[in-house]
Protein backbone atom coordinates (compact mmCIF):
# COMPACT_ATOMS: atom_id res chain seq x y z
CA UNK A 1 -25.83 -33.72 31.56
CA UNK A 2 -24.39 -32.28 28.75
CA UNK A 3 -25.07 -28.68 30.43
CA UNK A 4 -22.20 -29.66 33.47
CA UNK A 5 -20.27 -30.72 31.22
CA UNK A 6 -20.09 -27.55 29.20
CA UNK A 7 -19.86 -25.78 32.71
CA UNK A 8 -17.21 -27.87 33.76
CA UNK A 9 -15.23 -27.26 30.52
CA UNK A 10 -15.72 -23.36 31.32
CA UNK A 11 -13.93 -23.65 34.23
CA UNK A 12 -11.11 -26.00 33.05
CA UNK A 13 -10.90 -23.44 29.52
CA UNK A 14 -10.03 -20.49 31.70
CA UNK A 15 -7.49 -22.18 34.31
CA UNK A 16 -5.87 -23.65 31.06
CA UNK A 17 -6.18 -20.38 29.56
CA UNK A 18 -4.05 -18.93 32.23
CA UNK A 19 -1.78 -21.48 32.88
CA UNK A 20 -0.62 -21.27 29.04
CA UNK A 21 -0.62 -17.24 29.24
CA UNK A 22 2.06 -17.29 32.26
CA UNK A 23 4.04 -20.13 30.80
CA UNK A 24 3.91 -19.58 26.67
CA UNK A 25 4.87 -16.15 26.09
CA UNK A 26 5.12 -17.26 22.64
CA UNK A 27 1.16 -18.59 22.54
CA UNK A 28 -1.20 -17.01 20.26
CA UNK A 29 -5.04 -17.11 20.60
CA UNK A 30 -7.09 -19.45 18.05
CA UNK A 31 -8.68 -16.27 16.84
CA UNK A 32 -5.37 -14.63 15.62
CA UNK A 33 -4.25 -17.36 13.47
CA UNK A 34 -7.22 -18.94 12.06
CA UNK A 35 -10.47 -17.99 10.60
CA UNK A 36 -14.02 -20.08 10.88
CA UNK A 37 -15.23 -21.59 7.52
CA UNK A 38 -18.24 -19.96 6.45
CA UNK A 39 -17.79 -16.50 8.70
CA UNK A 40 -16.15 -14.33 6.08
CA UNK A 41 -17.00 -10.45 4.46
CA UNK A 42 -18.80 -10.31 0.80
CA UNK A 43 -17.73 -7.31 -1.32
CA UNK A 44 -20.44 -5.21 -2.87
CA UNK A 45 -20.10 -3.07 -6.17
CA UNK A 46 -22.22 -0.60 -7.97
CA UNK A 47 -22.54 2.18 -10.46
CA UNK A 48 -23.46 5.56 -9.87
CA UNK A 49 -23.36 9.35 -10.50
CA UNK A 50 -21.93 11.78 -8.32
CA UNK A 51 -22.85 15.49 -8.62
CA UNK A 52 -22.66 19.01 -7.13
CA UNK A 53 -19.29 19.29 -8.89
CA UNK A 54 -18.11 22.61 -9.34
CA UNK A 55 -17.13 22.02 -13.43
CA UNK A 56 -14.39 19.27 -12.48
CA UNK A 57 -17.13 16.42 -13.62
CA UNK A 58 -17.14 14.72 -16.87
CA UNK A 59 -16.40 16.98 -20.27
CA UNK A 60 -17.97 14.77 -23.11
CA UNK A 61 -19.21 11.12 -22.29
CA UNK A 62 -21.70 9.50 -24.33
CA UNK A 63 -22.03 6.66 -21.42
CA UNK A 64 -22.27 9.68 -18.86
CA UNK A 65 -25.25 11.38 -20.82
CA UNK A 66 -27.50 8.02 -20.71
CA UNK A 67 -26.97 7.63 -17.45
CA UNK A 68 -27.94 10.96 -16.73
CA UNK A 69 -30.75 10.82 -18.80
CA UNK A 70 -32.04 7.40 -17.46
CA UNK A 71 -31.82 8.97 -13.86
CA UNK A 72 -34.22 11.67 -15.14
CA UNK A 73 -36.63 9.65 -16.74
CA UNK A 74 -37.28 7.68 -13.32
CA UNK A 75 -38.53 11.10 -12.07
CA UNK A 76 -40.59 11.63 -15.02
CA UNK A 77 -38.58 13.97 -17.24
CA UNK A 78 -38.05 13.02 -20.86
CA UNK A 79 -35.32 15.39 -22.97
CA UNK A 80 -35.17 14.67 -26.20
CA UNK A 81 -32.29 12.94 -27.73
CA UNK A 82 -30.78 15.46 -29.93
CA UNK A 83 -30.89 17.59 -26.76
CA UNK A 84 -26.65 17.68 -25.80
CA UNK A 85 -26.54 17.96 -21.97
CA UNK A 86 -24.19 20.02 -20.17
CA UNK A 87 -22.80 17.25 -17.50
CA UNK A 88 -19.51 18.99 -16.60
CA UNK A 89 -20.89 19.05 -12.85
CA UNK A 90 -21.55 15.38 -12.99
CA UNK A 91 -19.49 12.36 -12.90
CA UNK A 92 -19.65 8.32 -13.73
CA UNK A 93 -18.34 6.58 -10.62
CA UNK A 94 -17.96 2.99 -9.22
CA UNK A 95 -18.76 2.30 -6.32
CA UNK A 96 -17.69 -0.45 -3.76
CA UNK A 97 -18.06 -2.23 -0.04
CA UNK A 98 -17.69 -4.78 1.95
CA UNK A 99 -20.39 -5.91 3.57
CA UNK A 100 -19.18 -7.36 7.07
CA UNK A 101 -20.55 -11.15 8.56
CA UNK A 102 -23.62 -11.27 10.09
CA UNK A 103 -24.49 -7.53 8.94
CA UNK A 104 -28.71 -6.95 9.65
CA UNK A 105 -31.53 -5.16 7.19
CA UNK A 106 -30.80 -1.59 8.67
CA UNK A 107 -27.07 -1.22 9.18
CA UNK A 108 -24.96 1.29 8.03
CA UNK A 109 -21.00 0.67 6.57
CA UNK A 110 -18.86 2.34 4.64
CA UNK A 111 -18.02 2.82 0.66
CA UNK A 112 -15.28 4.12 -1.74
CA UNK A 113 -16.77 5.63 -4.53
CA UNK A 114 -13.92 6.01 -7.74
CA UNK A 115 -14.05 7.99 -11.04
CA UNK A 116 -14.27 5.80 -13.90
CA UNK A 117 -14.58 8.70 -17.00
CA UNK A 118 -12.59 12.09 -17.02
CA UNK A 119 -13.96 13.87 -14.00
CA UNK A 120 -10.77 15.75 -12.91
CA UNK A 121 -12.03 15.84 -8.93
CA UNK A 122 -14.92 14.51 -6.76
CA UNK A 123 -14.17 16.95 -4.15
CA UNK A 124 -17.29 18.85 -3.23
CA UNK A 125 -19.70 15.92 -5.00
CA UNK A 126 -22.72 13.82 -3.94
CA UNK A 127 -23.40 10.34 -4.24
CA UNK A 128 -26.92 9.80 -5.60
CA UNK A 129 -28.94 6.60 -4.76
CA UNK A 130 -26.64 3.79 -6.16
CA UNK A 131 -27.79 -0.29 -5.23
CA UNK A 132 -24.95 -2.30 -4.41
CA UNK A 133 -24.82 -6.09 -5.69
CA UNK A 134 -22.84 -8.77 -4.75
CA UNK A 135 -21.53 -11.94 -6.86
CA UNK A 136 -25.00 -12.99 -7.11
CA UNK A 137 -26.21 -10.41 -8.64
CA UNK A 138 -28.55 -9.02 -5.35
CA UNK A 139 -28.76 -6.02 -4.18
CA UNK A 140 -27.63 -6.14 -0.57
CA UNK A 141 -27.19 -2.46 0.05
CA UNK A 142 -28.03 0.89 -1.08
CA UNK A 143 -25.38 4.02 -1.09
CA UNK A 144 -26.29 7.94 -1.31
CA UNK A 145 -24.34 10.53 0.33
CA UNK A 146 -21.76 13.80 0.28
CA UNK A 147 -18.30 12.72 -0.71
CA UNK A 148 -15.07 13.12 1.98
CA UNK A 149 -12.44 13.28 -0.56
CA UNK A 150 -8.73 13.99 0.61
CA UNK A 151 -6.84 14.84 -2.65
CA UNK A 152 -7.04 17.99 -4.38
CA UNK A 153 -6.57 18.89 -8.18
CA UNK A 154 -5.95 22.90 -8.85
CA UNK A 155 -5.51 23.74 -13.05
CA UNK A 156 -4.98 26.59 -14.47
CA UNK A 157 -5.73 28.42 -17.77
CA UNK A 158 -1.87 27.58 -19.79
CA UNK A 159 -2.91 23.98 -19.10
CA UNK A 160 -0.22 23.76 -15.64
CA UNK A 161 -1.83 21.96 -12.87
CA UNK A 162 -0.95 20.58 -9.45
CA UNK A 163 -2.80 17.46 -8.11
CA UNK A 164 -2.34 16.65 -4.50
CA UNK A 165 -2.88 13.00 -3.34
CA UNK A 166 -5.93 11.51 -5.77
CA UNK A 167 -8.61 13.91 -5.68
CA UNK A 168 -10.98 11.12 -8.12
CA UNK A 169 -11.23 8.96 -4.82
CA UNK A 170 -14.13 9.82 -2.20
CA UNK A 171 -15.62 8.10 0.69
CA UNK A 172 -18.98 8.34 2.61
CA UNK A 173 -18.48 6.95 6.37
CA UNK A 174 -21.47 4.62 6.60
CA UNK A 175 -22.41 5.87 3.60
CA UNK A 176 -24.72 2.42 2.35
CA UNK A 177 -27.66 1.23 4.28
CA UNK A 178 -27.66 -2.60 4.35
CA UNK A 179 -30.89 -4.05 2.84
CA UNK A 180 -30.64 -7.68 2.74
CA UNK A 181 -29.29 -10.06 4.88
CA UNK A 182 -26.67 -13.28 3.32
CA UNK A 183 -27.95 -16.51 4.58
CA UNK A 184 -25.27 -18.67 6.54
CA UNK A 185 -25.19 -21.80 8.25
CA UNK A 186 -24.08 -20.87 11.52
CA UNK A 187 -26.17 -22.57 13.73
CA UNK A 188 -27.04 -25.61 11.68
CA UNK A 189 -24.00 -28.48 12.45
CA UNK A 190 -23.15 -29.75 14.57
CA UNK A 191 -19.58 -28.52 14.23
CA UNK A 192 -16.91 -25.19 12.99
CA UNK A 193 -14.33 -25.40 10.86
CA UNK A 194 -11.34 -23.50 11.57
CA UNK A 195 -8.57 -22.29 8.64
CA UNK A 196 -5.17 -21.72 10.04
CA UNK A 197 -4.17 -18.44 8.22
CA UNK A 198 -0.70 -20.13 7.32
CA UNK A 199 -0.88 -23.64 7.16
CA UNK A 200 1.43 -26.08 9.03
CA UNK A 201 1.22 -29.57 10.09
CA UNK A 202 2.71 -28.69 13.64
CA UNK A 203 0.44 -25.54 14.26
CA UNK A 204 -2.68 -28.11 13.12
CA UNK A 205 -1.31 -30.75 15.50
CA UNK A 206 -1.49 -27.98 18.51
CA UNK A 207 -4.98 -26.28 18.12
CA UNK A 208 -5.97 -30.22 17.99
CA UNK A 209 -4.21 -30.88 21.16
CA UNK A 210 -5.52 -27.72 23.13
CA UNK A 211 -8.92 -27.84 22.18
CA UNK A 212 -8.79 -31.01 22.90
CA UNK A 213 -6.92 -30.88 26.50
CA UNK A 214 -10.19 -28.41 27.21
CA UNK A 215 -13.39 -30.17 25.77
CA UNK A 216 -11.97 -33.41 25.86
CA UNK A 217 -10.57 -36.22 23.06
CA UNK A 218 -12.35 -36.40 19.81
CA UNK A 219 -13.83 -32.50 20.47
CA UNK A 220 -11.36 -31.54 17.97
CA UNK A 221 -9.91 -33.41 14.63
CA UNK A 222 -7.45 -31.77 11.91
CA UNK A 223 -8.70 -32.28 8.93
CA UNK A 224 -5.41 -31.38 6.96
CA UNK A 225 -2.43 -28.79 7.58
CA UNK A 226 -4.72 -26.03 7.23
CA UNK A 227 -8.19 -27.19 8.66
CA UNK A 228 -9.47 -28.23 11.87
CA UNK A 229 -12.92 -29.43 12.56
CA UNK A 230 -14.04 -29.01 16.03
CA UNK A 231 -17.82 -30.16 17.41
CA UNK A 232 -20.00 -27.42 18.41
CA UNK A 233 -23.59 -27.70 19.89
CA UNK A 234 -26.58 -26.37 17.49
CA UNK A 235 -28.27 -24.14 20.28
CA UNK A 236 -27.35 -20.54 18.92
CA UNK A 237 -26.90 -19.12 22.49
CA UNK A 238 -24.47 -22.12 23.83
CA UNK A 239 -22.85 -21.76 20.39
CA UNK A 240 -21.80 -18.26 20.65
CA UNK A 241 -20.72 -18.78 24.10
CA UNK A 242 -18.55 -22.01 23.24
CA UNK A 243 -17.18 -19.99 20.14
CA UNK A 244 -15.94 -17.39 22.48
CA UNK A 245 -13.95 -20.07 24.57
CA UNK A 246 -13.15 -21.48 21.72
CA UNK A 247 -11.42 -18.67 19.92
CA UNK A 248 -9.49 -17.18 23.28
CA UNK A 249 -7.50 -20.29 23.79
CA UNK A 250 -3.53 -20.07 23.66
CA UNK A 251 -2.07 -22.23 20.56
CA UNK A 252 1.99 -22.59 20.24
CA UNK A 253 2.63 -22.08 16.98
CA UNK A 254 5.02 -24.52 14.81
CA UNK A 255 7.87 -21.94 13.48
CA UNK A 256 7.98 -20.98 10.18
CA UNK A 257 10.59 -22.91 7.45
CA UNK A 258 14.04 -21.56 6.95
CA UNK A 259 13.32 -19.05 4.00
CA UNK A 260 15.02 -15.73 2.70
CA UNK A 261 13.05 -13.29 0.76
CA UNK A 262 14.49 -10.74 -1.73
CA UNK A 263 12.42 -8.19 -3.12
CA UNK A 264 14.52 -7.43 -6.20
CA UNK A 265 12.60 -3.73 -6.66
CA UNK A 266 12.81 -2.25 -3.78
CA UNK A 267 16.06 -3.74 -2.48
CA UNK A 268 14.78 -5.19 0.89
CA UNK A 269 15.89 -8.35 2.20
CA UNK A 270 14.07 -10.44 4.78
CA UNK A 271 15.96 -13.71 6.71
CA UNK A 272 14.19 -15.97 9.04
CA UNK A 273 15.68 -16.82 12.33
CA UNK A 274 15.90 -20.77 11.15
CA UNK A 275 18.21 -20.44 8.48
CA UNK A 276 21.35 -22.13 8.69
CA UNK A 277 24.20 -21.79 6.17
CA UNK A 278 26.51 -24.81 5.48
CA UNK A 279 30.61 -24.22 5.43
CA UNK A 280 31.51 -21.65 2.59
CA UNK A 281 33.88 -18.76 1.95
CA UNK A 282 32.45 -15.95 0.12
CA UNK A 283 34.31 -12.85 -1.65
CA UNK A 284 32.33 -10.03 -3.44
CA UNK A 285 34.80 -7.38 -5.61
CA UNK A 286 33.26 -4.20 -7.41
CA UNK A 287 34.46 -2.89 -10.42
CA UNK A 288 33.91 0.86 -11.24
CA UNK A 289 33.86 1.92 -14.78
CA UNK A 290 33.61 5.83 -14.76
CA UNK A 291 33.26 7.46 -18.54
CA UNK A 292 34.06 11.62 -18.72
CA UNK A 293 33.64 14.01 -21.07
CA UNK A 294 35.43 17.06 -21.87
CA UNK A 295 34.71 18.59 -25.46
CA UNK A 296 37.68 20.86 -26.74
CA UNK A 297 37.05 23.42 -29.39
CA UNK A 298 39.46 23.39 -32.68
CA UNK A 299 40.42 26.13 -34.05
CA UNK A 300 41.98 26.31 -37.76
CA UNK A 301 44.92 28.22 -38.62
CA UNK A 302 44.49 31.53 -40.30
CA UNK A 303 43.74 32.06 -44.07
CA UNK A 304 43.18 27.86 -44.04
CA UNK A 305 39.38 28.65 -44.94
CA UNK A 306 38.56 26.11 -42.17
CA UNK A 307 35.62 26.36 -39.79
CA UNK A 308 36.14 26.15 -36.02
CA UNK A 309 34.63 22.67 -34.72
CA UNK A 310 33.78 20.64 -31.12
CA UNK A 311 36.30 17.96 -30.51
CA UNK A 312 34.95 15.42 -28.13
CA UNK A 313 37.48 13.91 -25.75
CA UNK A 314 36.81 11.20 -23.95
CA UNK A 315 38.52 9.29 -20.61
CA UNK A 316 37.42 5.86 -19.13
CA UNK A 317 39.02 4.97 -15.95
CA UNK A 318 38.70 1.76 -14.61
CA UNK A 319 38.89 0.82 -10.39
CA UNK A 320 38.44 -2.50 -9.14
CA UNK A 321 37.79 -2.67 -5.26
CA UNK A 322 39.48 -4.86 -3.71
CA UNK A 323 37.45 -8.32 -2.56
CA UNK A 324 36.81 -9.11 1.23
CA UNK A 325 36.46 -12.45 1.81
CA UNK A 326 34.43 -13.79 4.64
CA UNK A 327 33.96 -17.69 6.01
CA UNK A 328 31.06 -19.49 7.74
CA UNK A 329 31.31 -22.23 9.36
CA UNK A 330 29.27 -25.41 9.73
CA UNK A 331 25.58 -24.56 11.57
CA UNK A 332 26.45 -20.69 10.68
CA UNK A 333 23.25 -18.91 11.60
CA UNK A 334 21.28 -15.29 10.60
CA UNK A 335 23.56 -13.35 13.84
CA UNK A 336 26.74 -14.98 11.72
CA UNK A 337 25.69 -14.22 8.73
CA UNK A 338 24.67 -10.53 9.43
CA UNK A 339 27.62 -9.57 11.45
CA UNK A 340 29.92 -11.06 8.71
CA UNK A 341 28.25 -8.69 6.30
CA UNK A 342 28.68 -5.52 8.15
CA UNK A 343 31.96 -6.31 8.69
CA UNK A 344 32.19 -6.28 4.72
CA UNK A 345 29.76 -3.34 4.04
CA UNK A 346 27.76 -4.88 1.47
CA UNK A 347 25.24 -2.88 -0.10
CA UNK A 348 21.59 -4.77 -0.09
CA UNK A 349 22.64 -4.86 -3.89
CA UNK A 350 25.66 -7.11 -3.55
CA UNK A 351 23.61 -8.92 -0.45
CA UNK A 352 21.05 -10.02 -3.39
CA UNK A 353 24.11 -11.49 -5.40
CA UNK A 354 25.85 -12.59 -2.28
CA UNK A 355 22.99 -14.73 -1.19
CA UNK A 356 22.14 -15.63 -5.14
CA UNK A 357 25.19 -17.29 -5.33
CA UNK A 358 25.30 -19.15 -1.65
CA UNK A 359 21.81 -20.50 -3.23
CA UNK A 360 23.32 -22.02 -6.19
CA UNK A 361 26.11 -23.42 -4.22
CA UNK A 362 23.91 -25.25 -2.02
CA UNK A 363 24.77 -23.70 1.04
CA UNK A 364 21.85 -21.99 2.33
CA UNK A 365 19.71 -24.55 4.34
CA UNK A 366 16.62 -23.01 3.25
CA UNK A 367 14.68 -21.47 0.69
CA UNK A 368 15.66 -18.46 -1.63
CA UNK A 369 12.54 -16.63 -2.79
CA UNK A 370 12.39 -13.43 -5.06
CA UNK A 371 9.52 -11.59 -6.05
C-alpha cells in the first residue's frame, strides 16, 4: 500500500515539478534555499611539519626544535638536548579540512596547510604525516603530501625583498586520507528537517504548501520561520529516493523586506527593489576648503647683519557648490530614487549622507543598515 502510494506521488512530484517550472520563473528548488538538519561538513585541524625547504623554513624556534625532535624519536633517534638543530629547512604549520557529509574510511579531500612560526615560504615543502581531529578530539583523517603553493617570496642580501601573493599558504589536492567515519542519524526517523537558509514566515508557509500539494496534507509541517519538518520513511533506499524528490521541488520564495545596506568602507551601496520612500525634498551642497602654500624667501638689507629666512605664506579659499534639490513623491520607489540621483551626481559619499538623513526623517519605508 504504502509502496503505490509513494509511486503515485512520483508521478504527481514530476508533473507538479513541471507545471511550476513553466509557470514560476521566479521558483527555486528546496535544495537551493534550505539545508537538512543533521547533513552538514565538520572541519578538521592539525599540527604538523613541513620540510624539503630550501633555507626559507624556520630560523630559531624553541617549539619548532621539539617538534622536530619528537618526530625523530618515533623513528628511534635520540639527540641529545644540548645538541642545537639546524631546522632552517623545516617549518611549524597548521593544518586544516573539512571533512564533507557522509565521507567513508578511505576517501581522499583536500587541506590548507599555513605557517604558524617565521618560515618565510612553503614553496618547494612536504607535508609529513599530520592526524587531523575534529571538535571531539578524534582523529578523522590523516594528511602527508608535497605542497602546491602559489605565492612566491624572493630576498636579497641588503635585506630588500619582493613577496608575491602569500607564499606561507600551501595546499595538497586530496592531500588527507579519511580514517573514520562521523555517525549520523540519517536513516533513523521517521522524518527530515529542513533549514531555510534565510528565514521567512512566507517562504516557510510555501515549502509547507508544495510538499504538501505532492505527498499529501500533514506530509509536511513548519515548525517555525526557519524550519520545516517533513515525514520521511526509515528504509535507506526509499529515503534517498524520496530525498531526491524532495529536494528538486519548485518553492516561490516570499521577497525579502525593504532594506538598504551601506558599507561605510568601501563606499558601496545596496537598495532592495521593495523600498518605498515617503514625500520629501532633499538638497545636498558641498563646501570646498582648499589650503596653499607658497614659502617666500626674505632677504635683509645690506650691512643690517640680518640672516636671510623662509617666509611661509599661506591662502585658504573657500567654494561652496551650489545645492540641487530633488522631490519624491508619495510611493517613490528605487527607479525614482536612482534616476533622481543621477540627475544630481551624487558621489556614493553624499548618497551615504543623503540616505542617512532620509532615515532620520522617517522617510525611508524600510530599514537602513551599515556595517
Amino acid at each position: 500500500m504504502y509502496i503505490k502510494k509513494f509511486i503515485k506521488a512520483i508521478v504527481l512530484s514530476v508533473c507538479v515539478l513541471c507545471s511550476m517550472s513553466i509557470t514560476n520563473v521566479q521558483a527555486a528548488r528546496l535544495k537551493d534555499i534550505a539545508s537538512i538538519q543533521g547533513i552538514r561538513e565538520n572541519q578538521l585541524l592539525g599540527y604538523g611539519l613541513v620540510v624539503g625547504l630550501a633555507g626559507t623554513g624556520e630560523k630559531n624556534s624553541k617549539f619548532t626544535e621539539q617538534s622536530f625532535r619528537s618526530m625523530l624519536n618515533n623513528f628511534g633517534i635520540k639527540i641529545d638536548e644540548s645538541t642545537s638543530l639546524k631546522i632552517k629547512d623545516v617549518a611549524p604549520v597548521a593544518i586544516h579540512a573539512t571533512l564533507p557529509p557522509f565521507s567513508k574510511v578511505g576517501q581522499t579531500i583536500d587541506v590548507t596547510v599555513s605557517a604558524i612560526g617565521e618560515a618565510s615560504s612553503l614553496r618547494g615543502g612536504t607535508l609529513l604525516q599530520t592526524m587531523l581531529r575534529g571538535v571531539d578530539g578524534n582523529v578523522y583523517a590523516i594528511a602527508q603530501g608535497s605542497l602546491v603553493v602559489g605565492g612566491l617570496g624572493v630576498e636579497g642580501a641588503d635585506g630588500s625583498k619582493v613577496v608575491v601573493n602569500t607564499p606561507t599558504v600551501g595546499r595538497i589536492a586530496n592531500g588527507a586520507i579519511v580514517e573514520r567515519e562521523v555517525l549520523d542519524n540519517f536513516s533513523q526517523t521517521d522524518s527530515f528537517v529542513f533549514n531555510l537558509n534565510r528565514a521567512d514566515f512566507t517562504t516557510a508557509k510555501n515549502v509547507v504548501d508544495a510538499v504538501n500539494e505532492v505527498y499529501g496534507d500533514g506530509t509536511a509541517v513548519a515548525e517555525d520561520s526557519a524550519s520545516i519538518r517533513v515525514s520521511a520513511p526509515r528504509d535507506p533506499s526509499k529515503r534517498v529516493a524520496y530525498l531526491s524528490l524532495l529536494e528538486n521541488i519548485e518553492i516561490e520564495q516570499g521577497e525579502n523586506s525593504a532594506r538598504i545596506v551601506v558599507n561605510s568602507r568601501t563606499g558601496t551601496i545596496v537598495i532592495g527593489s521593495n523600498v518605498k520612500l515617503k514625500p520629501v525634498a532633499v538638497t545636498h551642497g558641498g563646501l570646498t576648503v582648499t589650503v596653499t602654500e607658497d614659502p617666500r624667501v626674505s632677504q635683509p638689507n645690506s650691512f643690517s647683519q640680518g640672516q636671510t629666512t623662509v617666509v611661509p605664506d599661506s591662502a585658504i579659499n573657500v567654494t561652496e557648490k551650489k545645492g540641487n534639490m530633488f522631490k519624491l513623491d508619495t510611493g517613490a520607489t528605487l527607479d525614482d530614487l536612482v534616476r533622481a540621483i543621477n540627475q544630481v551626481g551624487l558621489a556614493p559619499g553624499d548618497l551615504m549622507s543623503v540616505l542617512e538623513a532620509l532615515d532620520k526623517a522617517g522617510a525611508i519605508d524600510g530599514k537602513l543598515e551599515i556595517i
